[in-house]
N, C-alpha and C. Protein backbone atom coordinates (compact mmCIF):
# COMPACT_ATOMS: atom_id res chain seq x y z
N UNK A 1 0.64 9.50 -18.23
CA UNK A 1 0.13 9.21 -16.90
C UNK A 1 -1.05 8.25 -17.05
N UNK A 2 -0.90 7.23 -16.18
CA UNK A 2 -1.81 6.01 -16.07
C UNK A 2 -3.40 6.78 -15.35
N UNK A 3 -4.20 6.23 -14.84
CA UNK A 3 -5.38 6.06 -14.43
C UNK A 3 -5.12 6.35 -12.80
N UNK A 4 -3.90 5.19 -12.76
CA UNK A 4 -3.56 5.23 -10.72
C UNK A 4 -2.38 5.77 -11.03
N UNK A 5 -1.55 6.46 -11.48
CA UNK A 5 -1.12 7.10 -11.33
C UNK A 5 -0.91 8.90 -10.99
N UNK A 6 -0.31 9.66 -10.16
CA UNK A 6 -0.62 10.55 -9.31
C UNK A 6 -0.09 11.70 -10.06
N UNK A 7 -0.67 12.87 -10.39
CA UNK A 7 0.05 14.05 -11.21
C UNK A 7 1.01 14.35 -10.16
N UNK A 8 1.92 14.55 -9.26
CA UNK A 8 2.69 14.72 -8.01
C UNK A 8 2.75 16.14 -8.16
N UNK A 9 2.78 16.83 -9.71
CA UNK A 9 2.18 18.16 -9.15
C UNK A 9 1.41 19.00 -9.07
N UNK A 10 -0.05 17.97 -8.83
CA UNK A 10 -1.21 18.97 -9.30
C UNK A 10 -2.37 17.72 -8.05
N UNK A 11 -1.74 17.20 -7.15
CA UNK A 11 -2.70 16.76 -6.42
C UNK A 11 -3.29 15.38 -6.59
N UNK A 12 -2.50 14.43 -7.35
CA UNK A 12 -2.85 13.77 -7.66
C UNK A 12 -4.29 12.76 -8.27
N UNK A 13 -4.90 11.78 -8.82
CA UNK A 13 -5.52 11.37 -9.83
C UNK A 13 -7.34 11.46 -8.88
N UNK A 14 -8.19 11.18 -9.57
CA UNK A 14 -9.51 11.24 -9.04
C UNK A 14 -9.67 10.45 -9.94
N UNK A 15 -10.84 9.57 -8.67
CA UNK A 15 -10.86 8.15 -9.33
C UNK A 15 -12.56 8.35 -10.40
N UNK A 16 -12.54 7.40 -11.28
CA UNK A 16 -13.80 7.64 -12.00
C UNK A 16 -15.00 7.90 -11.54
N UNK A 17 -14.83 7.16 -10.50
CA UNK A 17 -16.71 7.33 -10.06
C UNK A 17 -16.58 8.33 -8.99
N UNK A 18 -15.51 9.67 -9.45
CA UNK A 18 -15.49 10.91 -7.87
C UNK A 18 -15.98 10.40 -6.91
N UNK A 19 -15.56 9.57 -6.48
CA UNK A 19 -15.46 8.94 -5.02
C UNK A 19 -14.15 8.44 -4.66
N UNK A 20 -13.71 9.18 -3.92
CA UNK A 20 -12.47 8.08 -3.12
C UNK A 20 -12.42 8.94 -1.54
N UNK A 21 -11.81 7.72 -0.70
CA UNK A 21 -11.88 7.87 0.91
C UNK A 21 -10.00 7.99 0.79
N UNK A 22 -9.52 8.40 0.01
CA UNK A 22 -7.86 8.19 0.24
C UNK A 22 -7.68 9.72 -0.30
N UNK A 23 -6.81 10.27 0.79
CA UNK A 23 -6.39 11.87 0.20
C UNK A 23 -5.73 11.52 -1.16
N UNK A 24 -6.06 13.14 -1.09
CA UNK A 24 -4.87 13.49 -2.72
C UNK A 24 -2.68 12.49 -2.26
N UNK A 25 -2.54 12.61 -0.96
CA UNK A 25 -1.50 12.60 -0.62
C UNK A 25 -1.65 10.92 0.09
N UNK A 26 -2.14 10.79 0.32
CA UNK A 26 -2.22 9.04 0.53
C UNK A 26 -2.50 8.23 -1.20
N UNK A 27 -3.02 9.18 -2.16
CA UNK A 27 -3.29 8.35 -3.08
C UNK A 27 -1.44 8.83 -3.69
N UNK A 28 -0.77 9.65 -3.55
CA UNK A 28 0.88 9.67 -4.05
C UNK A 28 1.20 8.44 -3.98
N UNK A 29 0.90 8.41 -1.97
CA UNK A 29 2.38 7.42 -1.38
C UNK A 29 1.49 5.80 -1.83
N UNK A 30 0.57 6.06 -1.99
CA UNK A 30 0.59 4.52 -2.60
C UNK A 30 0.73 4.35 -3.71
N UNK A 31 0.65 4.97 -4.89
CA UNK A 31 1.32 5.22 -5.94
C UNK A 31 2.58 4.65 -5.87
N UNK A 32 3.24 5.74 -5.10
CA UNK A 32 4.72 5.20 -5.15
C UNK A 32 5.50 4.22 -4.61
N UNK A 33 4.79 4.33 -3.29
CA UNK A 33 4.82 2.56 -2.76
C UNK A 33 4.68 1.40 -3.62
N UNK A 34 3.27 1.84 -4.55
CA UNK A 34 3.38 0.28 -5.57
C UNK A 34 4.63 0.09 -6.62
N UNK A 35 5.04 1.71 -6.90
CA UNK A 35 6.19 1.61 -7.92
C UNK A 35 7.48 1.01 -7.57
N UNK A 36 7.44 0.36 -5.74
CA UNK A 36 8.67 0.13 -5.68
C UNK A 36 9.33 1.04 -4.92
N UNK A 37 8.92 2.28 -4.70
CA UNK A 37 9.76 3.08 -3.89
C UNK A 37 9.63 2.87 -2.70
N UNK A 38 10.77 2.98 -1.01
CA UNK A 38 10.58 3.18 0.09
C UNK A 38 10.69 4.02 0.75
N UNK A 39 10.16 3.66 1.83
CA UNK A 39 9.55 4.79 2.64
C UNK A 39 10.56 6.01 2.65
N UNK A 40 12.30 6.10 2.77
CA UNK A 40 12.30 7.13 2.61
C UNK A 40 12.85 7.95 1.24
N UNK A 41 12.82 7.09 0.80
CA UNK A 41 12.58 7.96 -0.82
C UNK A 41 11.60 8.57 -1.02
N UNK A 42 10.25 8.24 -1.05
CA UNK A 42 9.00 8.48 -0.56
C UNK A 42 9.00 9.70 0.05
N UNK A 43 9.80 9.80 1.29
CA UNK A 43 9.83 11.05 2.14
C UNK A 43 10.51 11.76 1.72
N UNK A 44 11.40 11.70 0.99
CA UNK A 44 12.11 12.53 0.26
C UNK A 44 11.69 13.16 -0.94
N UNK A 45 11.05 12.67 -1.75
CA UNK A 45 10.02 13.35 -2.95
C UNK A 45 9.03 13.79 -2.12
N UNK A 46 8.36 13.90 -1.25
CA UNK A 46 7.48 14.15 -0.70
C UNK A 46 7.69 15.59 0.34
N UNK A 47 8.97 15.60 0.44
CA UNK A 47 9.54 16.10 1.43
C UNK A 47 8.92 16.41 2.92
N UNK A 48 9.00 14.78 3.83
CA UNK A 48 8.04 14.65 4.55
C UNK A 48 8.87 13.04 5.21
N UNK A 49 9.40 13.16 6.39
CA UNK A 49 10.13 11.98 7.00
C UNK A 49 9.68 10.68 6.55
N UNK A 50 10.05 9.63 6.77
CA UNK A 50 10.05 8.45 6.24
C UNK A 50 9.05 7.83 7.48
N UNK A 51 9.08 8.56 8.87
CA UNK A 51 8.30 7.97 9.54
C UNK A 51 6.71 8.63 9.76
N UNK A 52 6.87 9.33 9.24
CA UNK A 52 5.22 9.83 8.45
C UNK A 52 4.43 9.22 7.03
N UNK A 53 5.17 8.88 6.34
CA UNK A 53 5.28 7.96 5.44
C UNK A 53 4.45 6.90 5.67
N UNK A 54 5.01 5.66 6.97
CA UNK A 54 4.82 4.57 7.26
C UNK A 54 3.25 4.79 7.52
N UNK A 55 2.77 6.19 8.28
CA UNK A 55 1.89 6.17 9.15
C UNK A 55 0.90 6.58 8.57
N UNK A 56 1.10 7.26 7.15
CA UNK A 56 0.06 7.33 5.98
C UNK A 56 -0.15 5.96 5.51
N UNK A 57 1.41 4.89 5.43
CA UNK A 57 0.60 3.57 5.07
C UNK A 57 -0.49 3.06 5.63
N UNK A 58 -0.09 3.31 7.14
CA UNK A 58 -0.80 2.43 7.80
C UNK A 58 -2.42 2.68 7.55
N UNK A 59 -2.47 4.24 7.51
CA UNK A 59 -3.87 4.92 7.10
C UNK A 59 -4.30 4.61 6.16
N UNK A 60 -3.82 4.04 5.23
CA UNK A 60 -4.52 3.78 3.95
C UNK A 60 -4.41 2.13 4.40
N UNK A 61 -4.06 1.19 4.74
CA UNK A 61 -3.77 -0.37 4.63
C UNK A 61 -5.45 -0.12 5.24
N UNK A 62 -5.49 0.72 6.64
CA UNK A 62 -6.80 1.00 7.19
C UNK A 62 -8.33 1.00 6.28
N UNK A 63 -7.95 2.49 5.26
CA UNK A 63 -9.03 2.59 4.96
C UNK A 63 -9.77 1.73 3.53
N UNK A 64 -8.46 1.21 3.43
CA UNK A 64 -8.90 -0.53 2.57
C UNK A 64 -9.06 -1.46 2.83
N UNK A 65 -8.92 -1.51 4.40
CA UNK A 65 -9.56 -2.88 5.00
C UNK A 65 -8.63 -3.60 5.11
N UNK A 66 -7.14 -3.61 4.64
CA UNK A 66 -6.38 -4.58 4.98
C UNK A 66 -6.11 -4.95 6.37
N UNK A 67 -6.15 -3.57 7.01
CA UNK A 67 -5.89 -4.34 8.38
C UNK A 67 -6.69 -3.32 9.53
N UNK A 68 -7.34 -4.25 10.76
CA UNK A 68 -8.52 -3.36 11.39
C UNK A 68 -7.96 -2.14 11.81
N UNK A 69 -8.99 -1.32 12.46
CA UNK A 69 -9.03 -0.30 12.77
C UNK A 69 -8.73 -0.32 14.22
């Protein structure tokens, strides 16, 4: 297991400086989002619709500033 990568069964990674604004479960789906997976694969390991998925993206694109609030 990498650094950004997510234990999927133990709550995934904490970042070095114990600080992060992204849940244990927003830091998964971007995990797995970067690996290439979609949304409902995603929801499916997750076991959690594909359109909940999107809406954690969107929460995290948020709380990185990609796109306003």
């Amino acid at each position: 297991m990498t650094f950004f990568e997510p234990d999927l069964r133990h709550g995934g990674p904490s970042p070095k400086n114990g600080r992060s604004d992204l849940t244990n479960r927003e830091h998964k789906i971007m995990y797995l989002l970067a690996s290439g997976k979609r949304d409902h694969e995603i929801g499916s390991m997750l076991g959690i619709s594909p359109r909940l998925v999107q809406k954690y993206i969107v929460r995290i694109l948020k709380k990185n500033g990609v796109v306003p609030d």
